[in-house]
C-alpha atoms as a PDB file:
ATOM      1  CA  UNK A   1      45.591 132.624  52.171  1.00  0.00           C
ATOM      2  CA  UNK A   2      47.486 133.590  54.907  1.00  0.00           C
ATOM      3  CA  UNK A   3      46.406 134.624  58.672  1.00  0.00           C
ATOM      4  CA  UNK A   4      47.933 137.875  59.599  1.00  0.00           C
ATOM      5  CA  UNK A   5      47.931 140.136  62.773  1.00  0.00           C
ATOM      6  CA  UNK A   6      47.747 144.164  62.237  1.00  0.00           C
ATOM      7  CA  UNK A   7      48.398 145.570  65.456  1.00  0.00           C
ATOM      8  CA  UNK A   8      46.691 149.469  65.988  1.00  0.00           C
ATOM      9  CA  UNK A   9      44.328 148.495  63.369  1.00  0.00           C
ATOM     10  CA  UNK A  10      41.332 151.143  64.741  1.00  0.00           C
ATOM     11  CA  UNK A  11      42.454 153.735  62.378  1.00  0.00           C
ATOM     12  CA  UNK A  12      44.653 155.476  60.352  1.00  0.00           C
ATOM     13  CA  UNK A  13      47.701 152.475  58.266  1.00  0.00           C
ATOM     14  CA  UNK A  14      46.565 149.731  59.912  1.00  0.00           C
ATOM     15  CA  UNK A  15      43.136 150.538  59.442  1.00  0.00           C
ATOM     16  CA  UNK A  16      43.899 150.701  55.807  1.00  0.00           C
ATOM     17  CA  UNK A  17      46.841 147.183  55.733  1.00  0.00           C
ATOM     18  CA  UNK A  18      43.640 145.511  57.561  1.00  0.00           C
ATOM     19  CA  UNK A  19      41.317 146.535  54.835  1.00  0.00           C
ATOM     20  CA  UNK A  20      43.664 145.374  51.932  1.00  0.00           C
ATOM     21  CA  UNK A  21      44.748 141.680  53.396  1.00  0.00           C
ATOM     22  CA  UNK A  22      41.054 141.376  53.953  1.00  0.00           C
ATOM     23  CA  UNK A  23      40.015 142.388  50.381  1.00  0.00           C
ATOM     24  CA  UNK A  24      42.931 139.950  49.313  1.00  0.00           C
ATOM     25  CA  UNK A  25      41.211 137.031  50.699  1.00  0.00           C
ATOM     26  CA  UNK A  26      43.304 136.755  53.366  1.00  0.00           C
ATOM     27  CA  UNK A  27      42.296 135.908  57.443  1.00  0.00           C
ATOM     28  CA  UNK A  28      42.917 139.406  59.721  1.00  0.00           C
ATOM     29  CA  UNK A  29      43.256 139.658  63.495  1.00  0.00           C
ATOM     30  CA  UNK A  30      42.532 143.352  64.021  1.00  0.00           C
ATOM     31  CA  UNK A  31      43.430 144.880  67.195  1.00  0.00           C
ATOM     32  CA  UNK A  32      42.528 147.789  69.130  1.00  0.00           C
ATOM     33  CA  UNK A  33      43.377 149.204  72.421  1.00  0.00           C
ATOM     34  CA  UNK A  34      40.366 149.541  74.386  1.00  0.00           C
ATOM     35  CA  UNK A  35      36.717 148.710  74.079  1.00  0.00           C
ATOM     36  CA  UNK A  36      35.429 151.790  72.091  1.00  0.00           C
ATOM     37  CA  UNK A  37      38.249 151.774  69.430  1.00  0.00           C
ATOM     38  CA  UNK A  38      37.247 148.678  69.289  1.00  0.00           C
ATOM     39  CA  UNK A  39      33.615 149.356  68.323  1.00  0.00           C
ATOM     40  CA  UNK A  40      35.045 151.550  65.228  1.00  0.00           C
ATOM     41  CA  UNK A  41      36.292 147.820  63.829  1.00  0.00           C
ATOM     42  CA  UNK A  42      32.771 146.548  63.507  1.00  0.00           C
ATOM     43  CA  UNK A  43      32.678 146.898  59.885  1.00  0.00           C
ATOM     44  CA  UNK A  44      36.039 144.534  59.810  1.00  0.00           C
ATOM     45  CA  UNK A  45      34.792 142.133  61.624  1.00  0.00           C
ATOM     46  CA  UNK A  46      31.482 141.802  59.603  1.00  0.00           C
ATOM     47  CA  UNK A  47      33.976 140.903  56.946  1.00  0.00           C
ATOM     48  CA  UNK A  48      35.221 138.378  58.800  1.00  0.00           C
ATOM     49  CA  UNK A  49      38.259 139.905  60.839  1.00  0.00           C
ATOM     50  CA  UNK A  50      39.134 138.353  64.192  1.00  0.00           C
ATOM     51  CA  UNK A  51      39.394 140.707  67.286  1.00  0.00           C
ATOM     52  CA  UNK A  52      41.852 141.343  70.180  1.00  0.00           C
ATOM     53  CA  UNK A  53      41.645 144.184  72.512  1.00  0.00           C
ATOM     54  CA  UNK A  54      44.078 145.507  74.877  1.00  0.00           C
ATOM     55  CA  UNK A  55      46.377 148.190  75.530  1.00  0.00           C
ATOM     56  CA  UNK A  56      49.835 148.474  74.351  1.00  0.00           C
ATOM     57  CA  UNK A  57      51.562 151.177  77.654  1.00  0.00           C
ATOM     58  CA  UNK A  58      50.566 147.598  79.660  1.00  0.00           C
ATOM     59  CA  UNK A  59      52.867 145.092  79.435  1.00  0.00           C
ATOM     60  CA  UNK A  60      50.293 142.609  80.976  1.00  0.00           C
ATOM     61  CA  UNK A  61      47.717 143.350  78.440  1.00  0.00           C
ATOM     62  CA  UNK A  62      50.361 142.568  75.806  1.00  0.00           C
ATOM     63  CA  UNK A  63      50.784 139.481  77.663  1.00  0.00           C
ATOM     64  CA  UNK A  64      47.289 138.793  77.804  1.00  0.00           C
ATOM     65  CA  UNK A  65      46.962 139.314  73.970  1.00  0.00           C
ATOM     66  CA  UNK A  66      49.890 137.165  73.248  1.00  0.00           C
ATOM     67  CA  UNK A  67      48.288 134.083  75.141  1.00  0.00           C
ATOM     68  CA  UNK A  68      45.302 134.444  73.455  1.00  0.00           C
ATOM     69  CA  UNK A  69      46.571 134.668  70.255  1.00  0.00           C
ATOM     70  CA  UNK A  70      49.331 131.308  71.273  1.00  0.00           C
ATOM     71  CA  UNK A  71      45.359 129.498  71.839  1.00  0.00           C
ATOM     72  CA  UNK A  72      44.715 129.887  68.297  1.00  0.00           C
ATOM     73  CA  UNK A  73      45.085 129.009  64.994  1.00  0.00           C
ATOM     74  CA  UNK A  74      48.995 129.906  64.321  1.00  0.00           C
ATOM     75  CA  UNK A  75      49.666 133.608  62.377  1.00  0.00           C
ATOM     76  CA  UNK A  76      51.483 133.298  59.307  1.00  0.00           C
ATOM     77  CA  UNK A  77      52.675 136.984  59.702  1.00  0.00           C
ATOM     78  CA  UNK A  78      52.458 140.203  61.770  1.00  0.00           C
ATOM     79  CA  UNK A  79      52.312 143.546  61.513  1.00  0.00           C
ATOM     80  CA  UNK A  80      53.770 145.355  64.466  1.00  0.00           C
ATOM     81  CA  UNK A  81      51.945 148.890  63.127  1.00  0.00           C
ATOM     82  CA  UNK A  82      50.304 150.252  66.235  1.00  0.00           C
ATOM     83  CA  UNK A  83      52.691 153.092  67.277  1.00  0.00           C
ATOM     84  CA  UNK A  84      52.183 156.778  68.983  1.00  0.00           C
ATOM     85  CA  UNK A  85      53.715 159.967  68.019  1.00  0.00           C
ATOM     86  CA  UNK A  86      54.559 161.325  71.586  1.00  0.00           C
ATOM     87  CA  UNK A  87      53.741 161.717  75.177  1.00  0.00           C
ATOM     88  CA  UNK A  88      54.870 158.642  77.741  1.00  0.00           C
ATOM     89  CA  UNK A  89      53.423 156.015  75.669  1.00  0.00           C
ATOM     90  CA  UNK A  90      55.805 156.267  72.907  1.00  0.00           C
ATOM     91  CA  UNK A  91      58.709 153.568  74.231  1.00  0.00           C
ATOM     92  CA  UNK A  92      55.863 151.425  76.063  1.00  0.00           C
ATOM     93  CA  UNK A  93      53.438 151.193  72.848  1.00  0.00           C
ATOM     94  CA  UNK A  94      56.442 152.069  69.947  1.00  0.00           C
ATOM     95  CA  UNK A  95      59.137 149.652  70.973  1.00  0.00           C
ATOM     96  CA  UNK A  96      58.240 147.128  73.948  1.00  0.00           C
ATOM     97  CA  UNK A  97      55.021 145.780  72.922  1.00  0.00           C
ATOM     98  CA  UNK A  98      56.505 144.832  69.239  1.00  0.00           C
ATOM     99  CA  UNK A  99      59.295 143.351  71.496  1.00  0.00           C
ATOM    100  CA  UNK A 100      56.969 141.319  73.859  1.00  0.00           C
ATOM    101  CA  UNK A 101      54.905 140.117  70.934  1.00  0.00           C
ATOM    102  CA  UNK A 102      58.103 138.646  68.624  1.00  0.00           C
ATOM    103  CA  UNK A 103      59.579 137.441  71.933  1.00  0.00           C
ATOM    104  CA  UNK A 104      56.271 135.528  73.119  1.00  0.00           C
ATOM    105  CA  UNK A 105      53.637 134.750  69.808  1.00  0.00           C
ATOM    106  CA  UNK A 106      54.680 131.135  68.867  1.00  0.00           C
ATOM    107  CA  UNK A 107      54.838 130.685  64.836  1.00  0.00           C
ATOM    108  CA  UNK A 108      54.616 133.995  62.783  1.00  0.00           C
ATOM    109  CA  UNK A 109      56.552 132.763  59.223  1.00  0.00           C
ATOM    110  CA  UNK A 110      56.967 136.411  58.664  1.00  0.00           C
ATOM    111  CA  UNK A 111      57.552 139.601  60.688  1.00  0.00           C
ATOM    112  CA  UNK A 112      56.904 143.514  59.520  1.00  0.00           C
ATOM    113  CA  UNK A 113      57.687 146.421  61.997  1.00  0.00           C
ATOM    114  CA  UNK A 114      56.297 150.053  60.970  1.00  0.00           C
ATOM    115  CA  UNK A 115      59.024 152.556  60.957  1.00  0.00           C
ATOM    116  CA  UNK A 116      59.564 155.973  60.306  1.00  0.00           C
ATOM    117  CA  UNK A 117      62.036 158.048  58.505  1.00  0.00           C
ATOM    118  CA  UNK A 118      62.075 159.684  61.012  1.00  0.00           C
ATOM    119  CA  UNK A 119      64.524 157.304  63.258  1.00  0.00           C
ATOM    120  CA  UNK A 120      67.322 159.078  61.193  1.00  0.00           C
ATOM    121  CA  UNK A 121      67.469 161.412  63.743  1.00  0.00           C
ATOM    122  CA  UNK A 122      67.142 158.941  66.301  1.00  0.00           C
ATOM    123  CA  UNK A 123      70.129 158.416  68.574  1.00  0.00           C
ATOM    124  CA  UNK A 124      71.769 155.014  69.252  1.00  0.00           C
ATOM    125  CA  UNK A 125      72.013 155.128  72.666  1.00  0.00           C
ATOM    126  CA  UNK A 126      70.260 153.678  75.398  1.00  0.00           C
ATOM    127  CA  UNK A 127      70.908 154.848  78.996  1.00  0.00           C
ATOM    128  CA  UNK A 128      68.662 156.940  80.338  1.00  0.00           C
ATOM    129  CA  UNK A 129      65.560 155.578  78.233  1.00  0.00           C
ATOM    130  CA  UNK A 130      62.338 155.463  80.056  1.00  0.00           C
ATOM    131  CA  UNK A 131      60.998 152.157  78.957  1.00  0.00           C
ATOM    132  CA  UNK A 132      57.924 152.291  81.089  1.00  0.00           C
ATOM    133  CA  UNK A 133      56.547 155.503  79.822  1.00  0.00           C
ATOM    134  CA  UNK A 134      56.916 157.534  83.056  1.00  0.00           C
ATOM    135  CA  UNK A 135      57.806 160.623  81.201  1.00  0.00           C
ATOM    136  CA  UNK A 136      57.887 161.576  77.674  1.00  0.00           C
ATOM    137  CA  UNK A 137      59.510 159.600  75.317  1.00  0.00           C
ATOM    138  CA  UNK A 138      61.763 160.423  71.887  1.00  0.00           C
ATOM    139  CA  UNK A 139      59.847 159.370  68.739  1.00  0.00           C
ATOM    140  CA  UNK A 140      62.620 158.996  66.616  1.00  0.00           C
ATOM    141  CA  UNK A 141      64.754 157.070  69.313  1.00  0.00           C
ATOM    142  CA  UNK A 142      61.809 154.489  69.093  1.00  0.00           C
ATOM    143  CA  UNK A 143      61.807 154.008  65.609  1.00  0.00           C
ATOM    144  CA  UNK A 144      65.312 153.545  65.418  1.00  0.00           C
ATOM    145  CA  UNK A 145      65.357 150.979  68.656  1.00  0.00           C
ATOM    146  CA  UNK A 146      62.411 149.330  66.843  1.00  0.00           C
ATOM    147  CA  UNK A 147      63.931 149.241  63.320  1.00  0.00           C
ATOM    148  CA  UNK A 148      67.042 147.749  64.562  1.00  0.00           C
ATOM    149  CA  UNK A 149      64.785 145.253  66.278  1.00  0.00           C
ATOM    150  CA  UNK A 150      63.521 144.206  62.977  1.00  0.00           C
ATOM    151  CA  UNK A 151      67.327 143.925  61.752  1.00  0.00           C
ATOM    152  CA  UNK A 152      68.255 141.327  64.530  1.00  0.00           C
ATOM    153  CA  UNK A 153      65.249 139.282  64.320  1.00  0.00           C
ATOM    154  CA  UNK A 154      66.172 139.150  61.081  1.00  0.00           C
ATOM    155  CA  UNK A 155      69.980 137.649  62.023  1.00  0.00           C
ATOM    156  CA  UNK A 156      68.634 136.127  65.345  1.00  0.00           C
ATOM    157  CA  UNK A 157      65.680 133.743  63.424  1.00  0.00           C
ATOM    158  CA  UNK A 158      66.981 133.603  59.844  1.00  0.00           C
ATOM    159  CA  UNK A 159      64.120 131.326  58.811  1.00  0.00           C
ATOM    160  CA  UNK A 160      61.573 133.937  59.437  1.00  0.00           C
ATOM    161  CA  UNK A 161      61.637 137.158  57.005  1.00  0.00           C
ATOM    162  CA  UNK A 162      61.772 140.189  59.449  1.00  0.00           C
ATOM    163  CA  UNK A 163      61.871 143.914  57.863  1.00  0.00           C
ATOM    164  CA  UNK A 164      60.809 147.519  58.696  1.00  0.00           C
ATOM    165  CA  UNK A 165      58.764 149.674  56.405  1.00  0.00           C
ATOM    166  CA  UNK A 166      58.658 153.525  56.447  1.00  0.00           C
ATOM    167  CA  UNK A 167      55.715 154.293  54.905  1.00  0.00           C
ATOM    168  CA  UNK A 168      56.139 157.543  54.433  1.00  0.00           C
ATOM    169  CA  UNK A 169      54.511 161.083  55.608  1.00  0.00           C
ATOM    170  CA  UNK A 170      51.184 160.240  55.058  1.00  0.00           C
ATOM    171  CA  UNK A 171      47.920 162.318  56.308  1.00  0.00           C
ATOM    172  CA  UNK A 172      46.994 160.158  59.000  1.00  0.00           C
ATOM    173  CA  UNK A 173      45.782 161.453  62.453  1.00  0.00           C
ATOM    174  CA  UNK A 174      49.130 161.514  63.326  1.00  0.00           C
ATOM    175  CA  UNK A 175      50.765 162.204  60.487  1.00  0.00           C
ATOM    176  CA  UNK A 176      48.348 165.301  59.809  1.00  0.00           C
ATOM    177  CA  UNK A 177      46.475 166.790  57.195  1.00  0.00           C
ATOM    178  CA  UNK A 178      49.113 168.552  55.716  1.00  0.00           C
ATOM    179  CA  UNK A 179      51.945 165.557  55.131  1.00  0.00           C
ATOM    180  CA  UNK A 180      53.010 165.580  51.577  1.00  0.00           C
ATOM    181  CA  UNK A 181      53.396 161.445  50.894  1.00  0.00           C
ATOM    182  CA  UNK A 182      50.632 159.419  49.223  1.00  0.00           C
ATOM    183  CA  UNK A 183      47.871 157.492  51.812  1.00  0.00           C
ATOM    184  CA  UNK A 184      47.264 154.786  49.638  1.00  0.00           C
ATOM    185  CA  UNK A 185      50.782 153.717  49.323  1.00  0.00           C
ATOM    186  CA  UNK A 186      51.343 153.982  53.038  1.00  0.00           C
ATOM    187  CA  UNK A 187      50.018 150.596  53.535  1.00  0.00           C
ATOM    188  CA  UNK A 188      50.860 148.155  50.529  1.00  0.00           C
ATOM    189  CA  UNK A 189      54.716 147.675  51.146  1.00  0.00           C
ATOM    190  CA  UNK A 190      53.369 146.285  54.683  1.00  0.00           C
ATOM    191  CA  UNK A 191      50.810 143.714  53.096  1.00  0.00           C
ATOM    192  CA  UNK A 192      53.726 142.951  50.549  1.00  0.00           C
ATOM    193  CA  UNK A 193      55.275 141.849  52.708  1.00  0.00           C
ATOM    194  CA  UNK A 194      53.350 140.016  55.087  1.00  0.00           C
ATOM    195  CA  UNK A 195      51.708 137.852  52.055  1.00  0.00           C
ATOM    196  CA  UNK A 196      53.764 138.714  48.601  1.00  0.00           C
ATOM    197  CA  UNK A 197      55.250 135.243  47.443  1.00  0.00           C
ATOM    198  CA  UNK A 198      58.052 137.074  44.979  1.00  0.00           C
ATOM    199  CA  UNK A 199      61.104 136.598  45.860  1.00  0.00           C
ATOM    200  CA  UNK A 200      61.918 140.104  47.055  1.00  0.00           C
ATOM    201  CA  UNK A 201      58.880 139.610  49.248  1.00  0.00           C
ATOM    202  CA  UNK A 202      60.914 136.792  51.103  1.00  0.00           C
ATOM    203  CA  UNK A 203      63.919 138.378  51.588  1.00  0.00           C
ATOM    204  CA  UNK A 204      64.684 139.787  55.318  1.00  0.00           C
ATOM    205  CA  UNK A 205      66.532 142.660  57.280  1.00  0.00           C
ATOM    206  CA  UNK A 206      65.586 145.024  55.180  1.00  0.00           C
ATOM    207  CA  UNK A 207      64.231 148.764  55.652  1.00  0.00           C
ATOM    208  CA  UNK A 208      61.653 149.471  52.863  1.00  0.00           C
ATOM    209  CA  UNK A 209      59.797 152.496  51.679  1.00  0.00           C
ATOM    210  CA  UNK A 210      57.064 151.894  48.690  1.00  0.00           C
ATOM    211  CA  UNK A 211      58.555 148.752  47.941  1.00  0.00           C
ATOM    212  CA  UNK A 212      62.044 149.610  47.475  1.00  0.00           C
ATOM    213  CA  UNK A 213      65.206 149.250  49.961  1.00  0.00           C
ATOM    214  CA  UNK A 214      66.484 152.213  51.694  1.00  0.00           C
ATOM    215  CA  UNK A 215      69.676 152.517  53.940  1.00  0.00           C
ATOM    216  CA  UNK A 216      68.589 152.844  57.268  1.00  0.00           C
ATOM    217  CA  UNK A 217      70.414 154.891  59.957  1.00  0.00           C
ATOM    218  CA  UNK A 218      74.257 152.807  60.560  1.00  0.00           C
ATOM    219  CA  UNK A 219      73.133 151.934  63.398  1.00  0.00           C
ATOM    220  CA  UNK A 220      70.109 149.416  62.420  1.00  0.00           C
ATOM    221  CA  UNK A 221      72.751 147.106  61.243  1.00  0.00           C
ATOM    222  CA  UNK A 222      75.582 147.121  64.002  1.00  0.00           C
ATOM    223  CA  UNK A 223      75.122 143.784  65.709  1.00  0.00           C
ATOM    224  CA  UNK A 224      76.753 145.299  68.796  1.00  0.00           C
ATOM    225  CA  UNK A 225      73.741 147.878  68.890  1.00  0.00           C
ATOM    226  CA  UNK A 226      71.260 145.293  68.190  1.00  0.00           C
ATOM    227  CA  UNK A 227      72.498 143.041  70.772  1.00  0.00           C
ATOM    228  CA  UNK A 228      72.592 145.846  73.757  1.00  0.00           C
ATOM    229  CA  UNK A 229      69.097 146.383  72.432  1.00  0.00           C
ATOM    230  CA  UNK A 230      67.612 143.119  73.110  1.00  0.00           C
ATOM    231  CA  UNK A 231      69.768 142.431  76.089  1.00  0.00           C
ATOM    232  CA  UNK A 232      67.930 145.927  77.480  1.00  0.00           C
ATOM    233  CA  UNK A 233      64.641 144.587  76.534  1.00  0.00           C
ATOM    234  CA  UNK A 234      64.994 141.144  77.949  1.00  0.00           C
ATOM    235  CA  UNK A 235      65.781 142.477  81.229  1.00  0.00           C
ATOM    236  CA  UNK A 236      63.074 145.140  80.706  1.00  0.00           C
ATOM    237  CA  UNK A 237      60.134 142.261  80.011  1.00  0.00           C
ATOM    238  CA  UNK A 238      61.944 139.058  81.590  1.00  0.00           C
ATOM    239  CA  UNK A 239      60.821 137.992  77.925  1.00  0.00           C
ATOM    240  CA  UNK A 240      64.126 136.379  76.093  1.00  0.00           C
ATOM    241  CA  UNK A 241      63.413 135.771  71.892  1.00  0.00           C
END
């Protein structure tokens, strides 16, 4: 049994990754961003799920979250799935909250950061990125930044399996009614591999999609990328991995 976080776990993938561990047997910390997203998790935590609340556009509720979790019994793995399809929140929620949380939750054995394909068309650069969320940000720039996050996590703390998951075009709220991939495979690579015990399951820096390796954009995998990354977010957060 394993005790795993599932960040933006109201609705939608996370609703359904939270579902699965907890079917599994498995201990969930469901999370939602304020109070009356929160109330839509009752049936969760009837089952048994733990609870955090806070938003992910502020970095002190991230903060706050991370403390309380650090008070607790230890996570075995997280799921960074909470994410936003545009508007100012994208960077804040998409890419510096996973950031804050690897950098500051003490423990996780294993690490699992939603993608997209969609950070193919993302671009690896990043001057002129709006971090804070004062104007709109790109969508696929923040699944890129964020998949290349998983990738050096993955060289940065070799002990602990870090990968990134697309899970597809799936008919989410965000995704739509009309997106052509399958729901119920959005979510199983994720649980995979948060709790799977084959070997593939314990392997790291990879980008997945239904349980088989993609190539991810070059970029993901340039250590000189990765490192300007992290450098960007340490001095964004003061928050070092």
């Amino acid at each position: 049994m394993s005790r795993v976080l599932v960040t933006g776990s109201a609705d939608g993938l996370g609703r359904a990754a939270a579902d699965a561990l907890l079917a599994a047997g498995h201990e969930v910390v469901a999370h939602a961003r304020n109070e009356e997203r929160a109330a839509a998790l009752g049936p969760l935590v009837r089952r048994g799920a733990r609870l955090v609340v806070g938003d992910f556009t502020d970095r002190d509720a991230v903060r706050r979250i991370a403390d309380e979790l650090n008070d607790a019994e230890p996570l075995d793995a997280v799921v960074h799935n909470a994410g936003v399809w545009n508007g100012p929140a994208v960077m804040p929620v998409n890419i510096v909250a996973p950031y804050l949380l690897t950098a500051l939750l003490r423990g996780p054995r294993r690490l699992v950061y939603v993608s997209s394909g969609s950070h193919l068309d993302g671009r690896p650069a990043l001057d002129g990125t709006d971090w804070r969320g004062g104007s709109p940000g790109s969508y696929a720039d923040s699944k890129l930044y964020v998949t290349a996050l998983a990738a050096a996590v993955a060289r940065l703390r070799p002990g602990v399996p870090s990968n990134a998951v697309d899970p597809g075009w799936v008919p989410t709220k965000m995704g739509g009614p009309h997106a052509p991939d399958d729901l119920e495979l959005g979510h199983r690579t994720q649980v995979w591999l948060a709790t799977g015990d084959d070997p593939e399951a314990l392997t790291t820096g990879g980008y997945w999609y239904h349980r088989r390796l993609r190539q991810p954009h070059p970029a993901v995998h340039d250590t000189a990328f990765q490192d300007r990354l992290v450098e960007r977010l340490v001095e964004e957060t003061g928050a070092a991995l």
